[in-house]
Structures are given as structure tokens and as C-alpha cells.
C-alpha atoms as a PDB file:
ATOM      1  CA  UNK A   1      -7.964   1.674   3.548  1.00  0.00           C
ATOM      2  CA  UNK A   2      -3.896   2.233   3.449  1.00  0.00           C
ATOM      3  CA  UNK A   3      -1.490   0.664   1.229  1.00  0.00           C
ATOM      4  CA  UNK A   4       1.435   0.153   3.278  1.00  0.00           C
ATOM      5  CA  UNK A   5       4.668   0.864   1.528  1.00  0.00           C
ATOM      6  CA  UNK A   6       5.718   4.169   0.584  1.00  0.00           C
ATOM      7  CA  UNK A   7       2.645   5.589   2.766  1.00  0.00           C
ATOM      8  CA  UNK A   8       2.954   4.271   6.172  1.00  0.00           C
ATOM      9  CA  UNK A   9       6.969   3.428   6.064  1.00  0.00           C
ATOM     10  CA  UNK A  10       9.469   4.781   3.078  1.00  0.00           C
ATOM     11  CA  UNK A  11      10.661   1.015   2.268  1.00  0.00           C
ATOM     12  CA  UNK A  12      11.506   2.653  -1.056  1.00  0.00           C
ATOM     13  CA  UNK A  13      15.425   2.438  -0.653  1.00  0.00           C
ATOM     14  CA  UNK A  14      15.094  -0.858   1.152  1.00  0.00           C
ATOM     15  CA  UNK A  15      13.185  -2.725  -1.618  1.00  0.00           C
ATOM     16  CA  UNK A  16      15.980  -1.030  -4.219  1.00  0.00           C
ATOM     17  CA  UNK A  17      18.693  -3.064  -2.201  1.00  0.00           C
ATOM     18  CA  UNK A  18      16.790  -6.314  -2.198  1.00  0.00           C
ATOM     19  CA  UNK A  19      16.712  -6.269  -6.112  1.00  0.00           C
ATOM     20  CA  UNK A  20      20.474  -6.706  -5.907  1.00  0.00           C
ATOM     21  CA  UNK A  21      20.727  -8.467  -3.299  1.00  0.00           C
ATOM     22  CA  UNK A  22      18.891 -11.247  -5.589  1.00  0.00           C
ATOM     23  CA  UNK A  23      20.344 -10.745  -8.602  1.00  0.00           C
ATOM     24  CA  UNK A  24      17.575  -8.385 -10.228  1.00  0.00           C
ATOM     25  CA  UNK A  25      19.159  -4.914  -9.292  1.00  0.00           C
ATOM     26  CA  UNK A  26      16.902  -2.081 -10.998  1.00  0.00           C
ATOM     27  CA  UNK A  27      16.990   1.465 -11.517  1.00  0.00           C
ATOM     28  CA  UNK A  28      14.863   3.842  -8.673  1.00  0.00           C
ATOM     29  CA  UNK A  29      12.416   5.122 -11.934  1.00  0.00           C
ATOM     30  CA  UNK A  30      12.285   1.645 -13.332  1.00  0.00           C
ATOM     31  CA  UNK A  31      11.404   0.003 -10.619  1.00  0.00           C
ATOM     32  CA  UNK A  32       8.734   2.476  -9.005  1.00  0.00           C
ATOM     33  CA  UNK A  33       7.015   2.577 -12.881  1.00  0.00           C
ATOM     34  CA  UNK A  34       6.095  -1.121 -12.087  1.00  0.00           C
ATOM     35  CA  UNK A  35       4.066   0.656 -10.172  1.00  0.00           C
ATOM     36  CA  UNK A  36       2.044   2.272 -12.655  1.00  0.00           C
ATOM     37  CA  UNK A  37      -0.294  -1.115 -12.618  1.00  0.00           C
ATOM     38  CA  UNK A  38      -0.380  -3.989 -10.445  1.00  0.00           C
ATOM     39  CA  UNK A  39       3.014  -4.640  -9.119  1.00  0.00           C
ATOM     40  CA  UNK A  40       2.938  -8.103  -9.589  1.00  0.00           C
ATOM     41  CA  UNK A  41       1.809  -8.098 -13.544  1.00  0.00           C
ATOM     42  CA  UNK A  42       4.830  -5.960 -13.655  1.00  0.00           C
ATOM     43  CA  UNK A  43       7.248  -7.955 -11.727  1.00  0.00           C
ATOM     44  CA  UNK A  44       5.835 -11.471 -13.372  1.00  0.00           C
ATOM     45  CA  UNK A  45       6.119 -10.142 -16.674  1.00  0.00           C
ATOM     46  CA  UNK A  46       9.856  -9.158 -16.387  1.00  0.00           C
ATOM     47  CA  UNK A  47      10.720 -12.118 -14.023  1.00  0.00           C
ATOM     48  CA  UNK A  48       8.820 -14.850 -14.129  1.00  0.00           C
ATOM     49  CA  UNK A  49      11.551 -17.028 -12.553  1.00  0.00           C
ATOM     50  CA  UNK A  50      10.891 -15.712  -9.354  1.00  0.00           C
ATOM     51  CA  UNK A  51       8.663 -18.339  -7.854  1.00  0.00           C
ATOM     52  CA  UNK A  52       6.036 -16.392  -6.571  1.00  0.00           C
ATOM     53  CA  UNK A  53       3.843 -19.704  -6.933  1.00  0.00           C
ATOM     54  CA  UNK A  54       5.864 -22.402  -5.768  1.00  0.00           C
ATOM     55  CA  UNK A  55       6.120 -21.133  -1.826  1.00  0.00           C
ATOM     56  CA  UNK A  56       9.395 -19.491  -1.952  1.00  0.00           C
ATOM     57  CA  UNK A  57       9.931 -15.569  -2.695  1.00  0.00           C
ATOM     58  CA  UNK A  58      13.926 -14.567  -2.474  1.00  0.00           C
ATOM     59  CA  UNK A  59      12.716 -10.881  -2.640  1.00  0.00           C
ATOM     60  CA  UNK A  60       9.657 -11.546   0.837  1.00  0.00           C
ATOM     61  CA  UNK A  61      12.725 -13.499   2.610  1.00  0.00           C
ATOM     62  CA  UNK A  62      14.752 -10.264   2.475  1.00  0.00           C
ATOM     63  CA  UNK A  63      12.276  -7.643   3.103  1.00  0.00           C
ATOM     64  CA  UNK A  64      10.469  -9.618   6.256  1.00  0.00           C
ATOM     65  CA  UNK A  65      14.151  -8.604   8.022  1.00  0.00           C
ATOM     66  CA  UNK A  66      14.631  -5.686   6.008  1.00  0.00           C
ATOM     67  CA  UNK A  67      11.167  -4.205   7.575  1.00  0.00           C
ATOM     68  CA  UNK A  68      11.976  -4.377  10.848  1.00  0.00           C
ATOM     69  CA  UNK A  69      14.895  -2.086  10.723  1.00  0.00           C
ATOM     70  CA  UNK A  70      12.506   0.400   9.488  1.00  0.00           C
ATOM     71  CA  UNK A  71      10.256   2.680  11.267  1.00  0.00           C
ATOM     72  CA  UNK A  72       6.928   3.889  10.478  1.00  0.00           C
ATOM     73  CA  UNK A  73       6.693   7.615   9.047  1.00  0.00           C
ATOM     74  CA  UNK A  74       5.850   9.295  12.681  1.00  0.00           C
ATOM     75  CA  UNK A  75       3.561  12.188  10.801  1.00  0.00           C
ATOM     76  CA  UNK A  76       1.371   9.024   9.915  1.00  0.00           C
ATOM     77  CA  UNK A  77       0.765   8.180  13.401  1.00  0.00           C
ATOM     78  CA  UNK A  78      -1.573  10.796  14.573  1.00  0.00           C
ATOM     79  CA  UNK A  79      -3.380  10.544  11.551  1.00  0.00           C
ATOM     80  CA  UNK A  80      -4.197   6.691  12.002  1.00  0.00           C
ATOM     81  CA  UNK A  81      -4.926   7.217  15.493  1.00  0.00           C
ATOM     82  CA  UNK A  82      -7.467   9.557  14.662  1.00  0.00           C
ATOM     83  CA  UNK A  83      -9.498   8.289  11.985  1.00  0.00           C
ATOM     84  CA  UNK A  84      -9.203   4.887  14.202  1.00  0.00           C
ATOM     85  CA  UNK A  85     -11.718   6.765  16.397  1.00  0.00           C
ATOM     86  CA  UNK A  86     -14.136   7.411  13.643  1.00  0.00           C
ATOM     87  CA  UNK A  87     -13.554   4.544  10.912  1.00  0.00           C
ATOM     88  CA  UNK A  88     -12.928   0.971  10.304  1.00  0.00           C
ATOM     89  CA  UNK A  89      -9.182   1.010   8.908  1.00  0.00           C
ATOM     90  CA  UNK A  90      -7.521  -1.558   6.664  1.00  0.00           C
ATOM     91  CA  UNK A  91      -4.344  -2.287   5.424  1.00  0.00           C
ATOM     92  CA  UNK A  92      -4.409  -3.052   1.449  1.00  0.00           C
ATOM     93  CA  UNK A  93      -0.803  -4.238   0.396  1.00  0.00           C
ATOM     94  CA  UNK A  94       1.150  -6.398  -1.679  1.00  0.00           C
ATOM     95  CA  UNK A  95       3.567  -7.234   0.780  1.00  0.00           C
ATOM     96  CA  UNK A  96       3.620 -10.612   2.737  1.00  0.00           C
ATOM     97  CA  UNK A  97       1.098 -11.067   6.371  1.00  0.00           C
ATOM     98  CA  UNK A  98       3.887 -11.858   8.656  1.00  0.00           C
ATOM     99  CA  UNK A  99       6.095  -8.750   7.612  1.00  0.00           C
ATOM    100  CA  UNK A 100       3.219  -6.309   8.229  1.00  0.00           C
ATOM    101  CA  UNK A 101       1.567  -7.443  10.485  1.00  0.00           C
ATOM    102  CA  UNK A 102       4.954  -8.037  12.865  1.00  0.00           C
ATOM    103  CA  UNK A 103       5.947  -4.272  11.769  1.00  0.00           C
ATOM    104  CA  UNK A 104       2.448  -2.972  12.836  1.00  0.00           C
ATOM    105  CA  UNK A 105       2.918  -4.888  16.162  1.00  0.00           C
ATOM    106  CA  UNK A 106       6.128  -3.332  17.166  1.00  0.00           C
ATOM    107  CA  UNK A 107       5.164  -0.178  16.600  1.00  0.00           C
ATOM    108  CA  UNK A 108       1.648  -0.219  18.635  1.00  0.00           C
ATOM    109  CA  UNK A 109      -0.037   0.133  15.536  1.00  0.00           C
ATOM    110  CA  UNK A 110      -1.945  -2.863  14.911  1.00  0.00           C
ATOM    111  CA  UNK A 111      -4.788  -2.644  17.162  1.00  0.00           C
ATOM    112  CA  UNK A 112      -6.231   0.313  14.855  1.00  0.00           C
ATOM    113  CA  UNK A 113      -6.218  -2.201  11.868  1.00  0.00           C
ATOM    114  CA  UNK A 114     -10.021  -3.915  11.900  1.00  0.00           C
ATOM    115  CA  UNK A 115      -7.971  -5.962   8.977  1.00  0.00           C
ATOM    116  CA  UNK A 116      -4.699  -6.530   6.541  1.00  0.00           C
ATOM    117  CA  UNK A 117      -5.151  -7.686   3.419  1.00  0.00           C
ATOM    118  CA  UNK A 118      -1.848  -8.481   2.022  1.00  0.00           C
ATOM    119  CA  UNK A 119      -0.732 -10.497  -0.752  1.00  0.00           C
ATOM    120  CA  UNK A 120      -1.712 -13.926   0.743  1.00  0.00           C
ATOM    121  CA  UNK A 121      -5.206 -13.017   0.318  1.00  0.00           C
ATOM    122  CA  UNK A 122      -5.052 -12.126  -2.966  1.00  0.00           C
ATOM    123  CA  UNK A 123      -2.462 -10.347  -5.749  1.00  0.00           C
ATOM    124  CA  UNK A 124      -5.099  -8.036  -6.598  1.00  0.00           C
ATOM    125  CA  UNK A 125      -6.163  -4.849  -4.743  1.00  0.00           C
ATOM    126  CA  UNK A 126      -9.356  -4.681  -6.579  1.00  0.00           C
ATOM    127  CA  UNK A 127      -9.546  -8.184  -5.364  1.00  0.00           C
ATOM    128  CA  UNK A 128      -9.097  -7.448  -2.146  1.00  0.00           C
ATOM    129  CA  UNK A 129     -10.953  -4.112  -1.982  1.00  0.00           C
ATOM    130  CA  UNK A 130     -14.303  -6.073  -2.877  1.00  0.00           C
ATOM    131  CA  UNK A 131     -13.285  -8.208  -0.053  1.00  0.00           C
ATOM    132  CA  UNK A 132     -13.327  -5.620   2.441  1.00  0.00           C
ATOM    133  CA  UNK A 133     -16.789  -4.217   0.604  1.00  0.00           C
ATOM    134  CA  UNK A 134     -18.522  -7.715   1.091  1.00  0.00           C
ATOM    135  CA  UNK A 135     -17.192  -8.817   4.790  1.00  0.00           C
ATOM    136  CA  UNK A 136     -18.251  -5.614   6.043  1.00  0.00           C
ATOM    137  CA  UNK A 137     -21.114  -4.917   4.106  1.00  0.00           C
ATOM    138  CA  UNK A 138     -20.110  -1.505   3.140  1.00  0.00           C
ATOM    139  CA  UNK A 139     -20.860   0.675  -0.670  1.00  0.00           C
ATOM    140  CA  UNK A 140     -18.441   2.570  -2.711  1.00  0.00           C
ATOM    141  CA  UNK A 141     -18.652   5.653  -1.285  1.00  0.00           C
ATOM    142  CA  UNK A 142     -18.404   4.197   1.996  1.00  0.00           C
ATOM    143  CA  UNK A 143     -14.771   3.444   1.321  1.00  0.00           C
ATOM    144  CA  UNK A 144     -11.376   5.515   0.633  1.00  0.00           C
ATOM    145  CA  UNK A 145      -7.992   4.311  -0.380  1.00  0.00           C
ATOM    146  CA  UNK A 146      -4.987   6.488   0.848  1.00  0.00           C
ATOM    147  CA  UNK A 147      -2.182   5.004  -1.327  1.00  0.00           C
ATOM    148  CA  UNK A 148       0.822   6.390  -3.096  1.00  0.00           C
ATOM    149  CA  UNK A 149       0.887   5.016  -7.046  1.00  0.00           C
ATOM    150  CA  UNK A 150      -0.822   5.513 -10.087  1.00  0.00           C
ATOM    151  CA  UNK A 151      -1.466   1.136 -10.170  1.00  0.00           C
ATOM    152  CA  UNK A 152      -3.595   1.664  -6.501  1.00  0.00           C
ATOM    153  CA  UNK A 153      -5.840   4.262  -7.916  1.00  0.00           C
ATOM    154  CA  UNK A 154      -6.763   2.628 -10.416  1.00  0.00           C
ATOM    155  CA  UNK A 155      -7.281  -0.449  -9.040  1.00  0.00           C
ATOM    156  CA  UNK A 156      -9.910   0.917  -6.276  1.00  0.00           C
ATOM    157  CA  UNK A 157     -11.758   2.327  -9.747  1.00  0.00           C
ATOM    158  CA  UNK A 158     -12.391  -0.653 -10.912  1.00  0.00           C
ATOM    159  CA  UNK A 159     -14.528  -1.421  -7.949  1.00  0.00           C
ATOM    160  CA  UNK A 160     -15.893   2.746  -8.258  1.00  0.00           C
ATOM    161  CA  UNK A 161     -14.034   3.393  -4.392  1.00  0.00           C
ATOM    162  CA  UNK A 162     -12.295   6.655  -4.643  1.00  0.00           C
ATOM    163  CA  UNK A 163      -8.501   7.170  -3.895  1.00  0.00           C
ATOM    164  CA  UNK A 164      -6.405   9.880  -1.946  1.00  0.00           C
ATOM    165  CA  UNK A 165      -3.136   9.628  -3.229  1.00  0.00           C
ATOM    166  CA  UNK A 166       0.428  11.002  -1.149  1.00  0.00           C
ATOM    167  CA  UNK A 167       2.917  12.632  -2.602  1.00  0.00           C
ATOM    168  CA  UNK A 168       5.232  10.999  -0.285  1.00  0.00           C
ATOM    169  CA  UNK A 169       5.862   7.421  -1.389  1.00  0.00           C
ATOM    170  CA  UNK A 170       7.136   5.518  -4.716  1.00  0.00           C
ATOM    171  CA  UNK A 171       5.277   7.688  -7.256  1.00  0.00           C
ATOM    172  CA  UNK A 172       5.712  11.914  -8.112  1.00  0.00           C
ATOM    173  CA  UNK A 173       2.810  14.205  -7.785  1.00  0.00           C
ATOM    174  CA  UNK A 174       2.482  14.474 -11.782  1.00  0.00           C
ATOM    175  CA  UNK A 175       2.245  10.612 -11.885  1.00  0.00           C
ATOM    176  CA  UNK A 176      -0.289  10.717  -9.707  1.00  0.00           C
ATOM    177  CA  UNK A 177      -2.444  13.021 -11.130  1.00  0.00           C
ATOM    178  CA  UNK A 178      -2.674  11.183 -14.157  1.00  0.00           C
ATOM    179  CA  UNK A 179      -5.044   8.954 -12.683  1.00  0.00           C
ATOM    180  CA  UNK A 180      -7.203  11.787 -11.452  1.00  0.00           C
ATOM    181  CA  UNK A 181      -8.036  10.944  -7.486  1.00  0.00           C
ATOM    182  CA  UNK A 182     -10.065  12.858  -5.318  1.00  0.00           C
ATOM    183  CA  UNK A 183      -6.702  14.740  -4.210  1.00  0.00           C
ATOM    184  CA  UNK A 184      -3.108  14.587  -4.584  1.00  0.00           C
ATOM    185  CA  UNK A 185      -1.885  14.921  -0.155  1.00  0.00           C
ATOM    186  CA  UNK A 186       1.215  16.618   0.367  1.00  0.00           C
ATOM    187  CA  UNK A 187       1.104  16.900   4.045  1.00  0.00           C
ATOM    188  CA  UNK A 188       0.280  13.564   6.049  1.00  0.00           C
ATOM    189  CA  UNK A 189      -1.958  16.191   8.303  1.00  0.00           C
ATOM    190  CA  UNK A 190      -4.119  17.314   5.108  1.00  0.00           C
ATOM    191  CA  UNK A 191      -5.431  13.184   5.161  1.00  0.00           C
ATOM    192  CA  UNK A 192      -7.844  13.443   8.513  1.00  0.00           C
ATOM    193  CA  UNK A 193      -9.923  16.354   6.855  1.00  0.00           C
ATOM    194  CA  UNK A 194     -10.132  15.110   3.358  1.00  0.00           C
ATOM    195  CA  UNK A 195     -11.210  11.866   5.167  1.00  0.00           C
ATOM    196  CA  UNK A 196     -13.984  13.512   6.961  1.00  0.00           C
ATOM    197  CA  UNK A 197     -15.260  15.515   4.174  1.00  0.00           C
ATOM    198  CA  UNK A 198     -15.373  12.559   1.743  1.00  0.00           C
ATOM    199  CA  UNK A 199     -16.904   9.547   4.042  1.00  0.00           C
ATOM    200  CA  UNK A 200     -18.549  12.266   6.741  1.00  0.00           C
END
């Protein structure tokens, strides 16, 4: 399983933008500690104006555009391609279906995606994890989540599915390592072994 921003595309500085573009600019450490639990308790606890539940998001409208300007981190590519041949993969995310899934299919990346759970399915990632454990009938340590914040990791604990966490995206290694995952991945190539080793 891979969260999506910050590990597959730096949307970091792009999402930064879109908080002033609606009125709710943000500092880079403020915003990436909302991170530090679900991003939506965070974001609904500071704005709860937003209208996340009434159909329209001013923050999705910008990003769906926003996202397409972007390209995917190219060291990620060989890695997704080759677990593809071994695993089931999954996108876990908190971004909107249509932005993902459209960015995936530009880049000839969605075909190695068995599914993408994004925040139409659910606003949780524990949620959404058990989703993925029940449709495809698979255990704990059947599973892995490569994501880049302290809130993902523990998240996928709740459920007992281990995390390897990138020191590429939204949150610093020592952040990280505060929630204790199986490793802290500092080179996208490092990802395919670790995989390996952990589901076999």
C-alpha cells in the first residue's frame, strides 16, 4: 500500500499555495504537523468552515488542476513496477478519486494499482486499510504501508499492518521515527528489498 502525496509526487509546495489561494495560507511546519494524525481531524478542527460535507472542497478544486502540472518522483517508478510483478499494490490517500486516479493515468501508472482508496471511500486510513484486508482476504502481516508521516504509521497500527516510512515527503526523518516503523527509507531503491524481506 502507498500513500500518494509526498511519496509518489512532492505536492508539498503545491498544497502550500492552495492554502492561500483560499484564504487559509499556513506555514510549511504548521501545515505538514497536521500531519502528525489524520489530516482531516487536523484540518476540521482548525477549519471547520471548509465544507468538506456539503459536496464542495475549495482546497480539491485547486489541487485536481494543480496535480496535473506535477510529475511523479521518477526514482518511484522502477520501484512500483517491480513490486507490481510480485504484489497486489494500492493506493491509500486522502486526496480526491478523480485527481489520482487521472494523475496515475497520464503517467502509465495506473494499471499497477489492483485499487485506490482515496478520501471518497473513507477519511480514515485505518478505515480504509481494513478495507483492503477484508476485499482481498489478506492478514496483517500480509500487508505494508510505504507512506511518509508520523499520522500514516500510526494509523496502519491500529489495524497491527506495519509501515515503511520515506524520508522524502511532508515529514523529517526524526518525526518519523517517533512512531517507530519497520524502517525509516532514504533511498526510493532501499523500498523493493525491505518489501521482499518483510512480506517474502
Amino acid at each position: 500500500m502507498f500513500d500518494f502525496d509526498g511519496v509518489l509526487v512532492d505536492t508539498l509546495a503545491l498544497n502550500l499555495s492552495i492554502c492561500e489561494k483560499i484564504g487559509k495560507p499556513v506555514t510549511r511546519e504548521r501545515y505538514v504537523s497536521w500531519f502528525e494524525k489524520n489530516i482531516y481531524e487536523s484540518v476540521e478542527a482548525k477549519y471547520p468552515d471548509l465544507g468538506r460535507d456539503k459536496g464542495h472542497d475549495p482546497f480539491f478544486e485547486h489541487y485536481v488542476t494543480g496535480l496535473m502540472e506535477l510529475s511523479p518522483d521518477p526514482r518511484m517508478l522502477s520501484v512500483i513496477t517491480t513490486l507490481a510483478c510480485s504484489y497486489y499494490l494500492f493506493i491509500v490517500s486522502s486526496a480526491n478519486h478523480s485527481a489520482v486516479d487521472g494523475f496515475l493515468q497520464k503517467h502509465g501508472l495506473r494499471s499497477y494499482f489492483s485499487a485506490l482508496l482515496c478520501m471518497e471511500v473513507h477519511k480514515s486510513k485505518t478505515w480504509k486499510i481494513r478495507k483492503i484486508m477484508m476485499d482481498y482476504q489478506k492478514e496483517e502481516d500480509d500487508l505494508i504501508f510505504i507512506t511518509d508521516t508520523l499520522g500514516d504509521i500510526e494509523e496502519a497500527r491500529r489495524v497491527r499492518v506495519s509501515s515503511l516510512a520515506v524520508s522524502w515527503g511532508y515529514h523529517s526523518l526524526p518525526t518519523l521515527q517517533k512512531a517507530a516503523p519497520l524502517a525509516v527509507v532514504e533511498q526510493p531503491e532501499h523500498l523493493v528489498p525491505l518489501v521482499k524481506n518483510y512480506l517474502g
